[in-house]
C-alpha atoms as a PDB file:
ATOM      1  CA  UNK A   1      -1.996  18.319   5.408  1.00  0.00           C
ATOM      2  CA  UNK A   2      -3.930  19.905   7.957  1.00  0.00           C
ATOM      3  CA  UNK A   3      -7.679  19.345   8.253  1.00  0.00           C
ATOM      4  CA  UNK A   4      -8.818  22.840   7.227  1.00  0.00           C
ATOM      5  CA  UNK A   5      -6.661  22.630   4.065  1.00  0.00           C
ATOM      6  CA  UNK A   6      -8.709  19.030   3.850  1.00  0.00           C
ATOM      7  CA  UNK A   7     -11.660  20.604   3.712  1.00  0.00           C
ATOM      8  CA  UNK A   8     -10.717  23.456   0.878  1.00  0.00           C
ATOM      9  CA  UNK A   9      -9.286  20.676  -1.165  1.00  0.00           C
ATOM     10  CA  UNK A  10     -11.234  17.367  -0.411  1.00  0.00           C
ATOM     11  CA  UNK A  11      -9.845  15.261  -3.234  1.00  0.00           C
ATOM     12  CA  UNK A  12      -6.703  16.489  -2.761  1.00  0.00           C
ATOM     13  CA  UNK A  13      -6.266  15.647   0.977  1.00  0.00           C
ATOM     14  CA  UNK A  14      -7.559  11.849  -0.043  1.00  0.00           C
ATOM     15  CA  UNK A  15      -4.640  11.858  -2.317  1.00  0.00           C
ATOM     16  CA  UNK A  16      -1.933  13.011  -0.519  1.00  0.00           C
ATOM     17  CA  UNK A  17      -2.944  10.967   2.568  1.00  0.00           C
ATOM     18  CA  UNK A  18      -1.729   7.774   1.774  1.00  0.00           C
ATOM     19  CA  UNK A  19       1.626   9.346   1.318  1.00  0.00           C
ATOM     20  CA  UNK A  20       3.378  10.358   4.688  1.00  0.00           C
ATOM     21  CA  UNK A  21       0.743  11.241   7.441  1.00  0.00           C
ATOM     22  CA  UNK A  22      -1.434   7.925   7.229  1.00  0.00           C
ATOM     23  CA  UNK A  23       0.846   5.621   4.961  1.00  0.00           C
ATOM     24  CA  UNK A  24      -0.713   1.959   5.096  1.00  0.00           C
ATOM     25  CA  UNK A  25       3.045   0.230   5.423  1.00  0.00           C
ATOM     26  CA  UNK A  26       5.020   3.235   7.341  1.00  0.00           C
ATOM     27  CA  UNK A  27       1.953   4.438   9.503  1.00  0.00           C
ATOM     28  CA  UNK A  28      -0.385   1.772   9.449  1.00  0.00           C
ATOM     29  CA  UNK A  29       1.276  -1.167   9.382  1.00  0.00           C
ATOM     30  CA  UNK A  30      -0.927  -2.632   6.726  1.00  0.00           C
ATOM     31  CA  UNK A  31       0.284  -5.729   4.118  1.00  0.00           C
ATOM     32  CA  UNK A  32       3.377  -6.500   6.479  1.00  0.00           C
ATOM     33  CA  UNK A  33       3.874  -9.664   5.108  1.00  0.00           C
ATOM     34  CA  UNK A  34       3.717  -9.681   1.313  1.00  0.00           C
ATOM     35  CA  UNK A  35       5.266  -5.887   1.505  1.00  0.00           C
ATOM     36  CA  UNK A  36       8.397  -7.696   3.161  1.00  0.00           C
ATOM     37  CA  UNK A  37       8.122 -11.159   1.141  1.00  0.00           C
ATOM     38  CA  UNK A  38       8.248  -9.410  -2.496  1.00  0.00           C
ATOM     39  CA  UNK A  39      10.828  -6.604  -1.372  1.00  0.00           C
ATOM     40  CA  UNK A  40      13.899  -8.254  -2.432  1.00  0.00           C
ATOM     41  CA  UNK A  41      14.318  -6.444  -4.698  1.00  0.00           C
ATOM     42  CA  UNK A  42      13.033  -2.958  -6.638  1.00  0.00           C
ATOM     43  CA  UNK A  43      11.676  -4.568 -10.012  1.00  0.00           C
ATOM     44  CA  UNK A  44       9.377  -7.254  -7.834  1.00  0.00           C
ATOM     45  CA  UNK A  45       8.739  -4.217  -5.424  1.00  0.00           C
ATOM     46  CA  UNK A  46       7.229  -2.031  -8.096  1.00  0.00           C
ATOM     47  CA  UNK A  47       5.537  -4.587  -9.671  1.00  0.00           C
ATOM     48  CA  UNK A  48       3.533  -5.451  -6.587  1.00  0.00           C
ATOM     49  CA  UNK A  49       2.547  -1.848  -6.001  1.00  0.00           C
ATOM     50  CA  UNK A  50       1.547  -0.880  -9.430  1.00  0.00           C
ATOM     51  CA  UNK A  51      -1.129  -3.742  -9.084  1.00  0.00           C
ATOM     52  CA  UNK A  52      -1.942  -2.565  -5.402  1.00  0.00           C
ATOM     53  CA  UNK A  53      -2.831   0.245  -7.017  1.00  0.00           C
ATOM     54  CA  UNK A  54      -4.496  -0.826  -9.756  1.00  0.00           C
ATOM     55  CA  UNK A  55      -7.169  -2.962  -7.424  1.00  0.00           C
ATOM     56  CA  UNK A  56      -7.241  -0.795  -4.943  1.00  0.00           C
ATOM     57  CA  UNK A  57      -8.654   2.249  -6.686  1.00  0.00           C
ATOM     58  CA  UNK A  58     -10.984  -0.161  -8.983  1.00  0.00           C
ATOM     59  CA  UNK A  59     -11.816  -1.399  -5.906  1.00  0.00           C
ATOM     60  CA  UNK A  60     -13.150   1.599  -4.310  1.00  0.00           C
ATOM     61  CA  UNK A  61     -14.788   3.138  -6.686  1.00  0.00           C
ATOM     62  CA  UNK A  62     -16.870  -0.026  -7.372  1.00  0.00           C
ATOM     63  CA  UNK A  63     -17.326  -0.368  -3.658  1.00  0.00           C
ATOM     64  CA  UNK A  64     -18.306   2.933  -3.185  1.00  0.00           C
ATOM     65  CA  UNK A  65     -21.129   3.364  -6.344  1.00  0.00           C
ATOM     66  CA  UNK A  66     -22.401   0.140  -5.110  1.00  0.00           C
ATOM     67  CA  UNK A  67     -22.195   1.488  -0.999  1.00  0.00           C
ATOM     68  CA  UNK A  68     -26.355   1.501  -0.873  1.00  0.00           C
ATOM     69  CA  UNK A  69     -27.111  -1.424  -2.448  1.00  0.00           C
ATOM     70  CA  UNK A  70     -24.765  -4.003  -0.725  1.00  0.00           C
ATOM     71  CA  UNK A  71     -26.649  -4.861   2.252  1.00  0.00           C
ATOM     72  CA  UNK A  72     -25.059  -4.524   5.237  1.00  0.00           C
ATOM     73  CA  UNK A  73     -24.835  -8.611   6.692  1.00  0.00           C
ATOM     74  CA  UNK A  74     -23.401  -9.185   3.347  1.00  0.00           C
ATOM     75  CA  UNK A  75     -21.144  -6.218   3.094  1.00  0.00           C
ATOM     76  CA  UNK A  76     -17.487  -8.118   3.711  1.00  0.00           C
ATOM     77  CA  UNK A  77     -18.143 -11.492   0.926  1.00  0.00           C
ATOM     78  CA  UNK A  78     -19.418  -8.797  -1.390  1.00  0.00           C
ATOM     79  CA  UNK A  79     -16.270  -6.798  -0.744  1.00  0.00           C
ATOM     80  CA  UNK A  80     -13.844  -9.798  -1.165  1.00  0.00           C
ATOM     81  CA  UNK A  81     -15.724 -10.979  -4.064  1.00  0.00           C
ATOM     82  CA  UNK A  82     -15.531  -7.699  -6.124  1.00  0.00           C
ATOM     83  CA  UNK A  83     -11.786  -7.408  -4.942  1.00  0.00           C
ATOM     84  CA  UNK A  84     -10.884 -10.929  -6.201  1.00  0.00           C
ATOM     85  CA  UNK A  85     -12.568 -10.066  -9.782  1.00  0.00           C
ATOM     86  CA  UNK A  86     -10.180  -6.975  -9.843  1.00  0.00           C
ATOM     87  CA  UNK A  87      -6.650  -8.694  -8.350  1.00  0.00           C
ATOM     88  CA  UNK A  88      -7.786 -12.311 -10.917  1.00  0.00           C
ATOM     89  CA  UNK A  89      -7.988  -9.606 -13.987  1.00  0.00           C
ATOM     90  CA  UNK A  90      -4.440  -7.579 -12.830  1.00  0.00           C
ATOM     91  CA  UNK A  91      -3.182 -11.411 -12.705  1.00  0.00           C
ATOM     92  CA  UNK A  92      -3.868 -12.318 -15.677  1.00  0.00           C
ATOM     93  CA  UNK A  93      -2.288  -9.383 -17.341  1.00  0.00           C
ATOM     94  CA  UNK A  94       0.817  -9.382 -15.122  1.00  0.00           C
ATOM     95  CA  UNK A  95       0.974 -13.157 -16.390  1.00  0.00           C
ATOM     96  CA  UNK A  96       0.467 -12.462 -20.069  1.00  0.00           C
ATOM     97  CA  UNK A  97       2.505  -9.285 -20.632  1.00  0.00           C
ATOM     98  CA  UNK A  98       5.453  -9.723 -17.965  1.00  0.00           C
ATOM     99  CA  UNK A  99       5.537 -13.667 -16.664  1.00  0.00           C
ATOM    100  CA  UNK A 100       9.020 -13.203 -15.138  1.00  0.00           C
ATOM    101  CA  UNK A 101       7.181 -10.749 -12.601  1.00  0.00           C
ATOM    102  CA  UNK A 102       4.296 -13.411 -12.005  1.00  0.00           C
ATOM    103  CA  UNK A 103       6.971 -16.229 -11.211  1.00  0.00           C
ATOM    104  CA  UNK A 104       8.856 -13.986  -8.929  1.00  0.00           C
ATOM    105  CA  UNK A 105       5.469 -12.379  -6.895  1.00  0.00           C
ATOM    106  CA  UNK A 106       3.862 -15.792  -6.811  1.00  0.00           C
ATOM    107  CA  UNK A 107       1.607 -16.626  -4.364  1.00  0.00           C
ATOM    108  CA  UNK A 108       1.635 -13.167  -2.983  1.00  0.00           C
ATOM    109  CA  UNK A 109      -0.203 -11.456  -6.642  1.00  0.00           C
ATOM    110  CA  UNK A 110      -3.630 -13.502  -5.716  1.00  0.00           C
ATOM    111  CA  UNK A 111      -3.499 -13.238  -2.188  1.00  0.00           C
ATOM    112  CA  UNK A 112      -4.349  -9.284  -2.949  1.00  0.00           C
ATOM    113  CA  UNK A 113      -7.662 -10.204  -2.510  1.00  0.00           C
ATOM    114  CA  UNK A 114      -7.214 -10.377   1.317  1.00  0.00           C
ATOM    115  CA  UNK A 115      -4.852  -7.960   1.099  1.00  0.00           C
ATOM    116  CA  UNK A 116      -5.285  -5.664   4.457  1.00  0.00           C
ATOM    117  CA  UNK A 117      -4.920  -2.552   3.158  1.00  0.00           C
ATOM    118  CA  UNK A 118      -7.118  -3.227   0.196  1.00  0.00           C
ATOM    119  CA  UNK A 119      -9.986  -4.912   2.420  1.00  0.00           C
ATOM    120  CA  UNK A 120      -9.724  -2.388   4.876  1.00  0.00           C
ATOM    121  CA  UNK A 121     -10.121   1.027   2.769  1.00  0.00           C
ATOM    122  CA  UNK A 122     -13.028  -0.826   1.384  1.00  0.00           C
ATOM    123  CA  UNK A 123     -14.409  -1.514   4.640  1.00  0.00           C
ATOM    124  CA  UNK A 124     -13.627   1.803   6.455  1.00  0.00           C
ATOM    125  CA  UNK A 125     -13.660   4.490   3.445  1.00  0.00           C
ATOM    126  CA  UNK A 126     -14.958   3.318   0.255  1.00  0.00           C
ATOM    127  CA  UNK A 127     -18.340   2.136   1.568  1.00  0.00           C
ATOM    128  CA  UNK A 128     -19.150   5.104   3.708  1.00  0.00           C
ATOM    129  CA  UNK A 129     -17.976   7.730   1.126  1.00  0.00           C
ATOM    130  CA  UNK A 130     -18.968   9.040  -2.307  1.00  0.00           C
ATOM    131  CA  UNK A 131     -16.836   7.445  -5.692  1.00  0.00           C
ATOM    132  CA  UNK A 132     -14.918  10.813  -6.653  1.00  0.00           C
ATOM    133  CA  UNK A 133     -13.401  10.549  -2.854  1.00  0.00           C
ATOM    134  CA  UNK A 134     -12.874   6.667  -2.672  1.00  0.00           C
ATOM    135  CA  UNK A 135     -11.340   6.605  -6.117  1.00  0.00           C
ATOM    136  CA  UNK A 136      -8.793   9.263  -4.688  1.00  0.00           C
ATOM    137  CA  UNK A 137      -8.390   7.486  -1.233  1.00  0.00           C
ATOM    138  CA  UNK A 138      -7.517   4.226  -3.454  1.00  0.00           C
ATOM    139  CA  UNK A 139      -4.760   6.051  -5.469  1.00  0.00           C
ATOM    140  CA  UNK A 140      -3.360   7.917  -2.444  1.00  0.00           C
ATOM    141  CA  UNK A 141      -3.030   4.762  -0.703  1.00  0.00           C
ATOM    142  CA  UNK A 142      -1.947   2.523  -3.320  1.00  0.00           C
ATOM    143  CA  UNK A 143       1.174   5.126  -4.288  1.00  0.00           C
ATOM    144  CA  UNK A 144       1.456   5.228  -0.370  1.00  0.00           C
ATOM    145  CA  UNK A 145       2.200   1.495  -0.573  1.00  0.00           C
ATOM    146  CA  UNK A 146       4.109   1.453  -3.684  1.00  0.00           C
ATOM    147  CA  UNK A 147       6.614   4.008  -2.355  1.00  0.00           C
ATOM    148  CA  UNK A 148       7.324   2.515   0.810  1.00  0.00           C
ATOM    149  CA  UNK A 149       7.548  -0.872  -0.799  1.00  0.00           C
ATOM    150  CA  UNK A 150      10.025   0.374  -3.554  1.00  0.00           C
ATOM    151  CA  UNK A 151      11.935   2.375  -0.769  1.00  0.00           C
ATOM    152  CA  UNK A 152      12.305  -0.739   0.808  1.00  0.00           C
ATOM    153  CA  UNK A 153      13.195  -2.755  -2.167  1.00  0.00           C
ATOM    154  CA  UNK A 154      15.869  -0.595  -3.388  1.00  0.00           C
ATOM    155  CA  UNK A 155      17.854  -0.947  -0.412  1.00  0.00           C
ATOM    156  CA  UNK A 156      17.483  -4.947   0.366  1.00  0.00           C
ATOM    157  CA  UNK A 157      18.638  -4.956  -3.461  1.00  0.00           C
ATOM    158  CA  UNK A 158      21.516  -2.162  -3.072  1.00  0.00           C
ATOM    159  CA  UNK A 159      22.895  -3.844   0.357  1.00  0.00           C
ATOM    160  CA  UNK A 160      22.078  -7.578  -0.033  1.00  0.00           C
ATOM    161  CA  UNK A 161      23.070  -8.186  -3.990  1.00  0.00           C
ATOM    162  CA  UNK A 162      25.007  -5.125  -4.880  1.00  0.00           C
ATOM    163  CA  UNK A 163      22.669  -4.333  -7.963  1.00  0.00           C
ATOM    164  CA  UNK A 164      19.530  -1.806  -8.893  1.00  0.00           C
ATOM    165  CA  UNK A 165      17.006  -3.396 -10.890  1.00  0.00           C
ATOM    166  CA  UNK A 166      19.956  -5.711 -12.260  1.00  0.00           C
ATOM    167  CA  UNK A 167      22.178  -3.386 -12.722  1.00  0.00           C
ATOM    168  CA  UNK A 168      25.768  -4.009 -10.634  1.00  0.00           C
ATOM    169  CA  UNK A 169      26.523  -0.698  -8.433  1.00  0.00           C
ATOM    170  CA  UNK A 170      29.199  -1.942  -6.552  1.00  0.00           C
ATOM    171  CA  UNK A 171      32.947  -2.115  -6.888  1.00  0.00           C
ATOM    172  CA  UNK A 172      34.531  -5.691  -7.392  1.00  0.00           C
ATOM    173  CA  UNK A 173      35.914  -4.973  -3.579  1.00  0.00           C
ATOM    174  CA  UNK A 174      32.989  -4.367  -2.079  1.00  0.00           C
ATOM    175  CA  UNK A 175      30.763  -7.582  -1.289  1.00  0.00           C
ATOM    176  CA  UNK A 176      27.424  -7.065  -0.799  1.00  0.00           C
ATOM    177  CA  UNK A 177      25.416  -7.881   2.917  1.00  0.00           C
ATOM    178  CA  UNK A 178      23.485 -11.314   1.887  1.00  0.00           C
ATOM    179  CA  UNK A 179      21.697 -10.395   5.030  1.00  0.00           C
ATOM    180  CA  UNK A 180      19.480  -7.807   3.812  1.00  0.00           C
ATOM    181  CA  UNK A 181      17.777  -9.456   1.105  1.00  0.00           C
ATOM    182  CA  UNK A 182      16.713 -12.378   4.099  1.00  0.00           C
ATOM    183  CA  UNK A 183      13.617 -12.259   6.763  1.00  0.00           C
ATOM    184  CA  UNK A 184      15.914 -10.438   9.095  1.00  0.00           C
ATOM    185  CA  UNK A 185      17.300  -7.660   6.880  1.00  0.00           C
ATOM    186  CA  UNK A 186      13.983  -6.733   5.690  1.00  0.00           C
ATOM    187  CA  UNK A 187      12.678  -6.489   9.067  1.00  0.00           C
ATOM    188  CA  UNK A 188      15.888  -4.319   9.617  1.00  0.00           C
ATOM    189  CA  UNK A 189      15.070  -2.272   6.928  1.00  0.00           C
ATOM    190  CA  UNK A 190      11.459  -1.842   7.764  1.00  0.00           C
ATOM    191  CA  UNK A 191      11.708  -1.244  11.210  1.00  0.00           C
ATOM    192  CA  UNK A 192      14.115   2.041  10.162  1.00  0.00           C
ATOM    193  CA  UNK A 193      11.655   3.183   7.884  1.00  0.00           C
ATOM    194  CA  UNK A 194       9.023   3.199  10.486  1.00  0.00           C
ATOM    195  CA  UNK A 195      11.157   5.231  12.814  1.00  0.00           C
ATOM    196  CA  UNK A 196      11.663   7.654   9.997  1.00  0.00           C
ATOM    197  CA  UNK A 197       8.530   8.299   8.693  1.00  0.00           C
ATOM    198  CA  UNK A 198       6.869   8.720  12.184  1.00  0.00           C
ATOM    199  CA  UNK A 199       9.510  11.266  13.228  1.00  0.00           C
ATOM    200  CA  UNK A 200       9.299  12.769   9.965  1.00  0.00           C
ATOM    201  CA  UNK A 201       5.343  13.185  10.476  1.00  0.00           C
ATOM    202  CA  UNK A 202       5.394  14.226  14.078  1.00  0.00           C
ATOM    203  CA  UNK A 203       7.768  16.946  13.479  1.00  0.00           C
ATOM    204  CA  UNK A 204       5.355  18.333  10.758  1.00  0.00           C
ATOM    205  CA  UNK A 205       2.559  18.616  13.635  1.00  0.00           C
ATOM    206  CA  UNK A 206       0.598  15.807  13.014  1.00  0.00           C
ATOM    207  CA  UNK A 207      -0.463  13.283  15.577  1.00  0.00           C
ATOM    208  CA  UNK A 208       1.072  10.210  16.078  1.00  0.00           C
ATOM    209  CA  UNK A 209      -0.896   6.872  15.322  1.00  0.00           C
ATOM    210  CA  UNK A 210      -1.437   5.225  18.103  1.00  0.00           C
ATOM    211  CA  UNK A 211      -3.760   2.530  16.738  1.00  0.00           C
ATOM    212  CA  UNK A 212      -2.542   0.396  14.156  1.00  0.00           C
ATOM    213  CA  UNK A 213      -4.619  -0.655  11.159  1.00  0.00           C
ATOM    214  CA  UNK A 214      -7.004   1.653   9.552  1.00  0.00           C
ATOM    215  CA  UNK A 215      -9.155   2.108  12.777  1.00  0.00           C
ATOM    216  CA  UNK A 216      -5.562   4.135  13.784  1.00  0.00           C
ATOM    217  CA  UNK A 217      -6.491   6.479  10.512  1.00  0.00           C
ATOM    218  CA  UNK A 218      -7.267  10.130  11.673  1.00  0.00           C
ATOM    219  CA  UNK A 219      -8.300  11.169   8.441  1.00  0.00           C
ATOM    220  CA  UNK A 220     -11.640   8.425   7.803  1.00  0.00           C
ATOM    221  CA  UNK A 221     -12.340   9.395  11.330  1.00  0.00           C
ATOM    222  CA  UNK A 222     -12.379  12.966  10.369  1.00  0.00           C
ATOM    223  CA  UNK A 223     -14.669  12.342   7.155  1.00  0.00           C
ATOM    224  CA  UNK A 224     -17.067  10.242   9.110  1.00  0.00           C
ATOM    225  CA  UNK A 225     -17.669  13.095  11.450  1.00  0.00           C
ATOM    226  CA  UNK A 226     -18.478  15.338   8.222  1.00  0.00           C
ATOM    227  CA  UNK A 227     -20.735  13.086   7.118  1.00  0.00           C
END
């Protein structure tokens, strides 16, 4: 999307960011490590992104409605500190309604507190923009996240076990590449992904990142020039 069609649809263009042009895993290289840690497969993938996206847009729009008040030498505890309220409360009901999926994310379900992606829309969108837009920047990232995670997932599981969420899809001839669903598979996997999504978004016009992180994010750039 353009920046002129950002402008005659505002909330829209937050949404649809996070998908393709200025995707936190594909284009930002954002959460590297627990994105390729709880990718082994597409149940745990899924898992982790639906509570990515759950904190993340809570997140914001806290963040945001509270932009004015938090004073500025203060700005990144307070930020942490309302982000590990949200990810302890997703926690606890990941834990009480589906434990299996707490066992198997482990470590990596609290640790989305410091979760770069999550930190860093707080830091460079939510708390220089209004609620309506941070809310939408949260849920545009976090189904940026969950989609490249699942991608991901789904074909560590598919080459490295043979299965989709449990289910065998391969032949009793075929054996499955125990390599994917290790360190160096997923890295495999990821770097591919990458490759695609950057072609995919060049060839559409827009401008490569050059920058990684969210300081390499055209479209907050664009916003804080509007405002």
């Amino acid at each position: 999307m353009s920046i002129d069609k950002a402008k005659k649809s505002p909330l829209l263009g937050h949404v649809t960011n996070g998908f393709v042009k200025e995707n936190p895993v594909l284009r930002l290289v954002l959460g590297t490590c627990p994105t390729l840690a709880v990718s082994t497969s597409a149940v745990n993938a899924l898992g982790m992104g639906v509570a990515v996206i759950a904190v993340l847009v809570c997140s914001n729009t806290v963040i945001s409605a509270l932009r004015k008040v938090i004073p500025d030498k203060v700005r990144i505890p307070a930020y942490i500190t309302l982000i590990a309220g949200f990810a302890t409360v997703v926690q606890v009901l990941i834990s009480a309604f589906s434990p299996e999926l707490d066992t198997a994310l482990g470590v990596y379900l609290p640790l989305i507190t410091v979760n770069c992606i999550i930190l860093g829309r707080a830091e460079a969108f939510a708390g220089r923009n209004p609620v309506l837009a941070s809310a939408c920047d949260g849920l545009g990232m976090g189904v940026g996240y969950t989609a490249a995670i699942f991608l991901i997932g789904c074909v560590r599981e598919l080459l490295g076990a043979g299965t989709l969420f449990g289910v065998n899809l391969l032949p009793g001839s075929a054996e499955p590449i125990l390599i994917f669903i290790l360190p160096p598979g997923g890295f495999f996997i990821f770097g591919l992904l990458i490759a695609v999504t950057n072609k995919l978004a060049e060839s559409t016009g827009r401008k490569k990142v050059e920058t990684l992180g969210c300081h390499g994010c055209h479209g907050c750039e664009a916003e804080k020039q509007e405002i």
